[in-house]
PDB file of N, CA and C in Angstrom:
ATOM      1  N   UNK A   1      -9.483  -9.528 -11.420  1.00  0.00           N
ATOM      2  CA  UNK A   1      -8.075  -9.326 -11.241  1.00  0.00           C
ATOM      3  C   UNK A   1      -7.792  -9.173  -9.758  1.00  0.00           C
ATOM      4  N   UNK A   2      -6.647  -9.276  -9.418  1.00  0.00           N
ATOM      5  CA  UNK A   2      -5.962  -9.641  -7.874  1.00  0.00           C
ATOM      6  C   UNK A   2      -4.615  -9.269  -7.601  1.00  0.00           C
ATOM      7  N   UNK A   3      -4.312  -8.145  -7.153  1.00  0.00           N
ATOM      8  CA  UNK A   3      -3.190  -7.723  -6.786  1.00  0.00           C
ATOM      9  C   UNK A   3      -2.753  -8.031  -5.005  1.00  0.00           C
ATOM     10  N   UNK A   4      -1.787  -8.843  -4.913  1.00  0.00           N
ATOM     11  CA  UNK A   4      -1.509  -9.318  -3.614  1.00  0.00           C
ATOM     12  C   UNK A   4      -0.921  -8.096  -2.726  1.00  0.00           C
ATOM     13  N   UNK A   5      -1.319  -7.748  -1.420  1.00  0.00           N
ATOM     14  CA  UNK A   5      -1.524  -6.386  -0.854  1.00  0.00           C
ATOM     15  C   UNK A   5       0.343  -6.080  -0.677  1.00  0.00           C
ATOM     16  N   UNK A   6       1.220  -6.917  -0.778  1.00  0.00           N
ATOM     17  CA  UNK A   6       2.805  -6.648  -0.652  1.00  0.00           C
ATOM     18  C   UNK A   6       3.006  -6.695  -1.959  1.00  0.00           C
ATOM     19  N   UNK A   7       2.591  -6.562  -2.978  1.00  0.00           N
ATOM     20  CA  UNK A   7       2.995  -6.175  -4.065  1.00  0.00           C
ATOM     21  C   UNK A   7       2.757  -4.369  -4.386  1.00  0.00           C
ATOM     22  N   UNK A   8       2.120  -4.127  -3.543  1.00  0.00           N
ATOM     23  CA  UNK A   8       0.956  -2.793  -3.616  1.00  0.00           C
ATOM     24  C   UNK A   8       2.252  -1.878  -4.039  1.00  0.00           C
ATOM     25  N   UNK A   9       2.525  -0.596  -4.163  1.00  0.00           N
ATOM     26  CA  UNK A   9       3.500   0.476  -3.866  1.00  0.00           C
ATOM     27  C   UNK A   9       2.604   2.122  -3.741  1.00  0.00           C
ATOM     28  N   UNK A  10       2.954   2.511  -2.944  1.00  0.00           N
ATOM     29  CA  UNK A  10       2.579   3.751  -2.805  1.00  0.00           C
ATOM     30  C   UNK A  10       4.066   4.524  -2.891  1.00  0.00           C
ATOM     31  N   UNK A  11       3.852   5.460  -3.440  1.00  0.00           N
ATOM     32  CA  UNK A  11       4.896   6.545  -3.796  1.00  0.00           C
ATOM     33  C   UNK A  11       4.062   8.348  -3.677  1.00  0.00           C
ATOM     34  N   UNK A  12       4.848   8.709  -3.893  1.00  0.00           N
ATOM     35  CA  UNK A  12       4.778  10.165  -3.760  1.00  0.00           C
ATOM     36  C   UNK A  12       4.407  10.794  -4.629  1.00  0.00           C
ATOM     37  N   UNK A  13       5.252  10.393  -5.700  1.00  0.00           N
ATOM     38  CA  UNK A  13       4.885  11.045  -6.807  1.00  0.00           C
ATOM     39  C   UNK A  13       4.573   9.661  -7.931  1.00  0.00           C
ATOM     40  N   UNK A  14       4.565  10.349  -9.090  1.00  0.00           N
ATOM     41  CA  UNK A  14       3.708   9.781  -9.786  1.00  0.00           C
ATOM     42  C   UNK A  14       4.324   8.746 -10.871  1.00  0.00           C
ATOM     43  N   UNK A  15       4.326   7.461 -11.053  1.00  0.00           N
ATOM     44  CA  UNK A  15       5.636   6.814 -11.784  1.00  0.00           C
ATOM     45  C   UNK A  15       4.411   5.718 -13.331  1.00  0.00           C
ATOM     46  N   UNK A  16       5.082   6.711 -14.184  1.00  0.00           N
ATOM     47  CA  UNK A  16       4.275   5.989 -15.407  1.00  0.00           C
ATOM     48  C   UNK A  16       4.304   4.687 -15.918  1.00  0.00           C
ATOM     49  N   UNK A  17       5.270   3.824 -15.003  1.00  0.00           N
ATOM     50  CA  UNK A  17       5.483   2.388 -15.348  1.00  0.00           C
ATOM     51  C   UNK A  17       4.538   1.253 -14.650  1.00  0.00           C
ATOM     52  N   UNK A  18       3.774   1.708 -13.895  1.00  0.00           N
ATOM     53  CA  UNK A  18       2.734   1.549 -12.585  1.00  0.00           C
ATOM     54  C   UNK A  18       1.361   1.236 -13.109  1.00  0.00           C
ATOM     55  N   UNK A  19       0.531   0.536 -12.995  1.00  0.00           N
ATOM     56  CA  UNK A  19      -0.575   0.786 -12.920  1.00  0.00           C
ATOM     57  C   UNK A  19      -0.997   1.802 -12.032  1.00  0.00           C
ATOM     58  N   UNK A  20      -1.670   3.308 -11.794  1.00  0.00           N
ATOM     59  CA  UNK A  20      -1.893   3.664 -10.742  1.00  0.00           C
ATOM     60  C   UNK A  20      -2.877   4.931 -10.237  1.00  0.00           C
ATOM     61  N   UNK A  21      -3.422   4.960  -9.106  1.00  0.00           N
ATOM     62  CA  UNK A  21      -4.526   5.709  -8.654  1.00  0.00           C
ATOM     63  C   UNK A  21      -4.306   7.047  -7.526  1.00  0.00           C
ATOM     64  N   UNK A  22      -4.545   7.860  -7.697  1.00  0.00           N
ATOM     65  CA  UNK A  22      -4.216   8.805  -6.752  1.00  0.00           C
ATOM     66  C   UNK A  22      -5.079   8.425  -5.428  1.00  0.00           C
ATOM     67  N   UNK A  23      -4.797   9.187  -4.310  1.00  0.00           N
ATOM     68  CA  UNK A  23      -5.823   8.415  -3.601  1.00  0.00           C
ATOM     69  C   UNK A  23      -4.881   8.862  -1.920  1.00  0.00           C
ATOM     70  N   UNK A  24      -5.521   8.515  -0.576  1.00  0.00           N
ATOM     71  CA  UNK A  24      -5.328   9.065   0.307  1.00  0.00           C
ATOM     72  C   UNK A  24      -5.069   8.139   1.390  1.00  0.00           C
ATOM     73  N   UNK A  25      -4.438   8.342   2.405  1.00  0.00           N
ATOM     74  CA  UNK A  25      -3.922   7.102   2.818  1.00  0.00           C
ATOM     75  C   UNK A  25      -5.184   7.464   4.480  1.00  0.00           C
ATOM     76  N   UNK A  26      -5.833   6.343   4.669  1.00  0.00           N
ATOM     77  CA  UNK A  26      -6.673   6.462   5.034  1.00  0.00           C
ATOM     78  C   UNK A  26      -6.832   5.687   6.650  1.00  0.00           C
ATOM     79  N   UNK A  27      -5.964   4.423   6.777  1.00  0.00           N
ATOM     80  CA  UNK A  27      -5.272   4.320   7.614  1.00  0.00           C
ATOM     81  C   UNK A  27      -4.183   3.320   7.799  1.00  0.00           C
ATOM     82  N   UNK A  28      -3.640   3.116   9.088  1.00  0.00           N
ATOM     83  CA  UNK A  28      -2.426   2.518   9.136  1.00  0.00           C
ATOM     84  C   UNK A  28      -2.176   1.778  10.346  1.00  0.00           C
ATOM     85  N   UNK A  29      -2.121   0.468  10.282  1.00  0.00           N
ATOM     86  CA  UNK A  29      -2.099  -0.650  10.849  1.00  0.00           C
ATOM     87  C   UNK A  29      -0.814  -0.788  11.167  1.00  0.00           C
ATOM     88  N   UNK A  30       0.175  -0.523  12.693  1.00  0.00           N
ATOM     89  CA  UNK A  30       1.836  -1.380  12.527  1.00  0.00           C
ATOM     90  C   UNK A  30       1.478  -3.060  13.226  1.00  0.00           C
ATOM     91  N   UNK A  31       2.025  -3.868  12.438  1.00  0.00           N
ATOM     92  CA  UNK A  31       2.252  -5.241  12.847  1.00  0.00           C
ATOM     93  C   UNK A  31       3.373  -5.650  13.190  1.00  0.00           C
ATOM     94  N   UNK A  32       4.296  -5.144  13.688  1.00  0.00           N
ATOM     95  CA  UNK A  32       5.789  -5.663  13.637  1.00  0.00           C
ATOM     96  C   UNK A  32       6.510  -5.465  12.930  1.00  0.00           C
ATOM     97  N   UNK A  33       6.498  -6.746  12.147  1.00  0.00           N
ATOM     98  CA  UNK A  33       7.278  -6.358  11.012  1.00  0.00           C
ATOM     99  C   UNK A  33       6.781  -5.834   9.917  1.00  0.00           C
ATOM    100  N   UNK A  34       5.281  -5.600   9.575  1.00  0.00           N
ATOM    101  CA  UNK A  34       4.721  -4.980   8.722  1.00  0.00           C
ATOM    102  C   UNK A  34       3.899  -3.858   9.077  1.00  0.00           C
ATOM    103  N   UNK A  35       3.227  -2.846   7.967  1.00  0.00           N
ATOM    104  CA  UNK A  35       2.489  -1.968   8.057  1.00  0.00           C
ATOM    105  C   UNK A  35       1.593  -2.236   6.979  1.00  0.00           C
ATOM    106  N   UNK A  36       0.051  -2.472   7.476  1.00  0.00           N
ATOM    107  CA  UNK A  36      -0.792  -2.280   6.614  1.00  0.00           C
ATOM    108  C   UNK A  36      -1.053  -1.031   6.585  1.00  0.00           C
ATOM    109  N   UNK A  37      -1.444  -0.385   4.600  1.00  0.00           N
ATOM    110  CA  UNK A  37      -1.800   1.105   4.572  1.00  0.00           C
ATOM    111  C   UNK A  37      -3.503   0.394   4.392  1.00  0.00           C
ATOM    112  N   UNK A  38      -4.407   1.368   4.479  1.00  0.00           N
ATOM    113  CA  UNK A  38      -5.621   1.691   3.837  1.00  0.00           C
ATOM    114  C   UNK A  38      -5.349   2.469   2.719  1.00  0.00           C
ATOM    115  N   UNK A  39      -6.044   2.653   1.374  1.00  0.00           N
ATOM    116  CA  UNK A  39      -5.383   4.069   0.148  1.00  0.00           C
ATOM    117  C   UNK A  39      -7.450   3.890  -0.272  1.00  0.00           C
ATOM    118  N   UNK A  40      -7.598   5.236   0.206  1.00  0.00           N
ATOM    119  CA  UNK A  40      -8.941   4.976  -0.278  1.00  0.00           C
ATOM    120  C   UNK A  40      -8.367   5.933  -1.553  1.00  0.00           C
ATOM    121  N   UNK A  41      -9.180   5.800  -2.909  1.00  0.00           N
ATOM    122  CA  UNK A  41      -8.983   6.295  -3.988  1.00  0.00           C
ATOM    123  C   UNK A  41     -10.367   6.905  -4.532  1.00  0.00           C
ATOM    124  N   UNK A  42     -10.585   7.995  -5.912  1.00  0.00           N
ATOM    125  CA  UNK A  42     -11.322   8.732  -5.522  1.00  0.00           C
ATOM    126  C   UNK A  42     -13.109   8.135  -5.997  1.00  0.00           C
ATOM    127  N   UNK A  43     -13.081   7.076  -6.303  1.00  0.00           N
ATOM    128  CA  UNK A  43     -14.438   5.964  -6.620  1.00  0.00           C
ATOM    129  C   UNK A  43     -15.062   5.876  -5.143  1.00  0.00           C
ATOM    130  N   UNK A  44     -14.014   5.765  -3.857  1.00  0.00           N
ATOM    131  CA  UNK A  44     -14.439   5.545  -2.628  1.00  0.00           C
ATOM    132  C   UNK A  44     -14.213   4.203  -2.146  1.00  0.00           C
ATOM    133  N   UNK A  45     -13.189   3.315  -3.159  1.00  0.00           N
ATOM    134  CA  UNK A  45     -12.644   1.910  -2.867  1.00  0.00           C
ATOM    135  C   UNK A  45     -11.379   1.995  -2.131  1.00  0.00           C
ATOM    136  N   UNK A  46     -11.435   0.777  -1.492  1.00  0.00           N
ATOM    137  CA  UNK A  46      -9.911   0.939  -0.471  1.00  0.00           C
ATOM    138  C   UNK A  46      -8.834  -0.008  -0.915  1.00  0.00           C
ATOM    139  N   UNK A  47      -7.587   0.088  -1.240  1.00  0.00           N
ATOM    140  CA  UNK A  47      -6.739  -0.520  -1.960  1.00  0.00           C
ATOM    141  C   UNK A  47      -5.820  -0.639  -0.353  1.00  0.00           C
ATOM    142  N   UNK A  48      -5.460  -2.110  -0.200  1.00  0.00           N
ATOM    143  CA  UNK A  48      -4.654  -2.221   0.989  1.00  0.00           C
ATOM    144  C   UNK A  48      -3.135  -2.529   0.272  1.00  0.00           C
ATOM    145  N   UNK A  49      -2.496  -2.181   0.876  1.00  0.00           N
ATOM    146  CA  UNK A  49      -0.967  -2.184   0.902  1.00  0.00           C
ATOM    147  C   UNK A  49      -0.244  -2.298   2.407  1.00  0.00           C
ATOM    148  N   UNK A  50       0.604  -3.644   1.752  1.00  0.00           N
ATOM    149  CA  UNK A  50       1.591  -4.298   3.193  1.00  0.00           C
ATOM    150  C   UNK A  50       3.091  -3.903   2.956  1.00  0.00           C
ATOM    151  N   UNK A  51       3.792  -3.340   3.392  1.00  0.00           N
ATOM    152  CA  UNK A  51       5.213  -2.477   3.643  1.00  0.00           C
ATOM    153  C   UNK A  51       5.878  -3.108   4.557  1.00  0.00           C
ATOM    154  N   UNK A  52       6.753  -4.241   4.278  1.00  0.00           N
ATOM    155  CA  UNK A  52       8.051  -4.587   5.756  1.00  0.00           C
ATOM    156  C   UNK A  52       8.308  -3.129   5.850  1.00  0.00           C
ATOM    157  N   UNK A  53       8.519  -3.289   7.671  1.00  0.00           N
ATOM    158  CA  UNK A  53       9.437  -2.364   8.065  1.00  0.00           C
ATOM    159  C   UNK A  53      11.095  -2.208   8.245  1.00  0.00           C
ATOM    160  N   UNK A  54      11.252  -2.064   7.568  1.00  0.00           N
ATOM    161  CA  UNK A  54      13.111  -1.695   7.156  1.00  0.00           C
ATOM    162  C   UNK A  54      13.401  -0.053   7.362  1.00  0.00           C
ATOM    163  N   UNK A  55      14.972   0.214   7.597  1.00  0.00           N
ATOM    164  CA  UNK A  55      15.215   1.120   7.806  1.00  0.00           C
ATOM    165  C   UNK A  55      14.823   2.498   6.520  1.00  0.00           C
ATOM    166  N   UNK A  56      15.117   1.422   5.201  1.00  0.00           N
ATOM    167  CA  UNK A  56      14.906   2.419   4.034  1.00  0.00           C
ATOM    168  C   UNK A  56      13.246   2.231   3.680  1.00  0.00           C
ATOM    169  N   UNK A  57      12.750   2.194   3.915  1.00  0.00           N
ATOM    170  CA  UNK A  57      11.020   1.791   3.476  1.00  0.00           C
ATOM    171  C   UNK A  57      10.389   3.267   4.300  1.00  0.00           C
ATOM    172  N   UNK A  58      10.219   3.959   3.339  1.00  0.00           N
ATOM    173  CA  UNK A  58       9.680   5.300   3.815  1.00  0.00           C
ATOM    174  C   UNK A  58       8.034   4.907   3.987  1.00  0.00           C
ATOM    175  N   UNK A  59       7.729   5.631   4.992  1.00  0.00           N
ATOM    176  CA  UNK A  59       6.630   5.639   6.109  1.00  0.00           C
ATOM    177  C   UNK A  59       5.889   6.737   5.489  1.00  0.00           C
ATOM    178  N   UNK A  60       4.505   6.310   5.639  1.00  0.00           N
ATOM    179  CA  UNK A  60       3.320   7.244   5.456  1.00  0.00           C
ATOM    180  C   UNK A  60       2.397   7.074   6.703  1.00  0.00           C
ATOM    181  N   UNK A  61       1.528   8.632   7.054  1.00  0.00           N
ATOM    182  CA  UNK A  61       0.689   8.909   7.303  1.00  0.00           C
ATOM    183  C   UNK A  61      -0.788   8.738   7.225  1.00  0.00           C
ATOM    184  N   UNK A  62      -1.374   8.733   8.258  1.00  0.00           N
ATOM    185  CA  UNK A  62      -2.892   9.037   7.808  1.00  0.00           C
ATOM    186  C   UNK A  62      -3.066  10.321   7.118  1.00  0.00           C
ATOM    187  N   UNK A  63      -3.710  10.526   5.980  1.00  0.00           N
ATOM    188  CA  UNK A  63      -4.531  11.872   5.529  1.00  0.00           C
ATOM    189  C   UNK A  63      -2.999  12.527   4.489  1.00  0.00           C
ATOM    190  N   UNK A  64      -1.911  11.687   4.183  1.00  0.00           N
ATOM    191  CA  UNK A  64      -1.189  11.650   3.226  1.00  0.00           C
ATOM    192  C   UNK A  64      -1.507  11.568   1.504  1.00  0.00           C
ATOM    193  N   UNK A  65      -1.581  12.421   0.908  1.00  0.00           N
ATOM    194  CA  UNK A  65      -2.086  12.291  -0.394  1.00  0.00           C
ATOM    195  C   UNK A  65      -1.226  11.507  -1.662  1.00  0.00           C
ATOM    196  N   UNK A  66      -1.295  10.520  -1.956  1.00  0.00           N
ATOM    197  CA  UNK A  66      -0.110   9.795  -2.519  1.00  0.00           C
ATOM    198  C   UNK A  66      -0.637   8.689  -3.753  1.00  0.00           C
ATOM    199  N   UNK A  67       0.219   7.904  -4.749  1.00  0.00           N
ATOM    200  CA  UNK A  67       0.256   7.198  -5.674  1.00  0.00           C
ATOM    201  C   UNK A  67      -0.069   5.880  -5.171  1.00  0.00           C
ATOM    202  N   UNK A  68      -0.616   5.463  -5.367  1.00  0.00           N
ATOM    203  CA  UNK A  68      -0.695   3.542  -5.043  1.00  0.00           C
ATOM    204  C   UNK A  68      -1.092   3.066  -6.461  1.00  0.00           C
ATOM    205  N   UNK A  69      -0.066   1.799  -6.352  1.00  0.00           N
ATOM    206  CA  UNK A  69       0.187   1.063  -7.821  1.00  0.00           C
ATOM    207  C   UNK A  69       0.671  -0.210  -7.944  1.00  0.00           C
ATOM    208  N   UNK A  70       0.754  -0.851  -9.011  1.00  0.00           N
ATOM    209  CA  UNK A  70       1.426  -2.107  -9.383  1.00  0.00           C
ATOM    210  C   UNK A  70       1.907  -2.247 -10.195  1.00  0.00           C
ATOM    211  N   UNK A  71       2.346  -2.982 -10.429  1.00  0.00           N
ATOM    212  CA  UNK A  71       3.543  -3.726 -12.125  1.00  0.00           C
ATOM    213  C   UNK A  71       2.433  -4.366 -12.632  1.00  0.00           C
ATOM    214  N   UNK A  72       2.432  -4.626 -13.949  1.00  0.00           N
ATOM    215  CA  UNK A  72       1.647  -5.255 -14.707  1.00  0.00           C
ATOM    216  C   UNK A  72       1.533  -6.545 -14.569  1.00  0.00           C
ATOM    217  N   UNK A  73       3.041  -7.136 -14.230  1.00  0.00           N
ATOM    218  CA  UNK A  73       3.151  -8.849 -13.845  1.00  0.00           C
ATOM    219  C   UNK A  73       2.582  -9.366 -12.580  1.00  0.00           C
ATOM    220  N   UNK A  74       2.458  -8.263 -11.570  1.00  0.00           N
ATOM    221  CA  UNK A  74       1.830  -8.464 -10.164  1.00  0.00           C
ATOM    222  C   UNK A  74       0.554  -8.786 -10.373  1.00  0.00           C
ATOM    223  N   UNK A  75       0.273  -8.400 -11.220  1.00  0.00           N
ATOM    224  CA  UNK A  75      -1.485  -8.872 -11.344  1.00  0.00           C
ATOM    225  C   UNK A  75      -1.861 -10.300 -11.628  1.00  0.00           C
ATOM    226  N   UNK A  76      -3.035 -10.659 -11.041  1.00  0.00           N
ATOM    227  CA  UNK A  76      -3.371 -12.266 -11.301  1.00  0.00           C
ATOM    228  C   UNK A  76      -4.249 -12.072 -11.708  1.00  0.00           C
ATOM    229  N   UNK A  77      -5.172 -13.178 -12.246  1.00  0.00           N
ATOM    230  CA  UNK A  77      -6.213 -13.263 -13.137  1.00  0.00           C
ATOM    231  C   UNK A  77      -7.367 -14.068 -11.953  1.00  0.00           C
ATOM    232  N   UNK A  78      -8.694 -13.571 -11.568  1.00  0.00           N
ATOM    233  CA  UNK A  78      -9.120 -14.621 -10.791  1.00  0.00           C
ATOM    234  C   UNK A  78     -10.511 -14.828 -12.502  1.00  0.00           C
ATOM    235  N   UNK A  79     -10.549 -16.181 -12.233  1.00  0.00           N
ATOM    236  CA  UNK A  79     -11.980 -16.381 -12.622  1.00  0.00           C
ATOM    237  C   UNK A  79     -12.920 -17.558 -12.660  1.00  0.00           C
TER     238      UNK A  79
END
């Protein structure tokens, strides 16, 4: 399975419609117009997530403790 890293969502709290992993934001890349997160989760795997930067697109931290997730349709099938 293959979740494309701008599909990713990290949230705060915890949203049951999500596929999703608790997990720590580990680091943070600005590109311009984007922000790559790192979300290491607690197996010790790193789940990347890409965030345009817009005025409403709330910003995380390194060492932020938070939700990272997906929609069920975001997912692809590799095989």
């Amino acid at each position: 399975m293959t979740v494309h890293p701008e599909k990713v969502q990290i949230l705060i709290e915890e949203d049951r419609t999500l596929n999703l992993f608790r997990g720590k934001i580990t680091d943070v890349v600005y590109l311009g117009e984007i922000t790559k997160y790192h979300v290491t989760i607690p197996n010790g795997q790193v789940i990347l997530a890409k965030h345009h930067n817009l005025s409403s697109t709330k910003t995380h931290h390194v060492g932020d403790n938070v939700f990272v997730g997906w929609a069920i349709d975001d997912c692809g099938l590799v095989t």
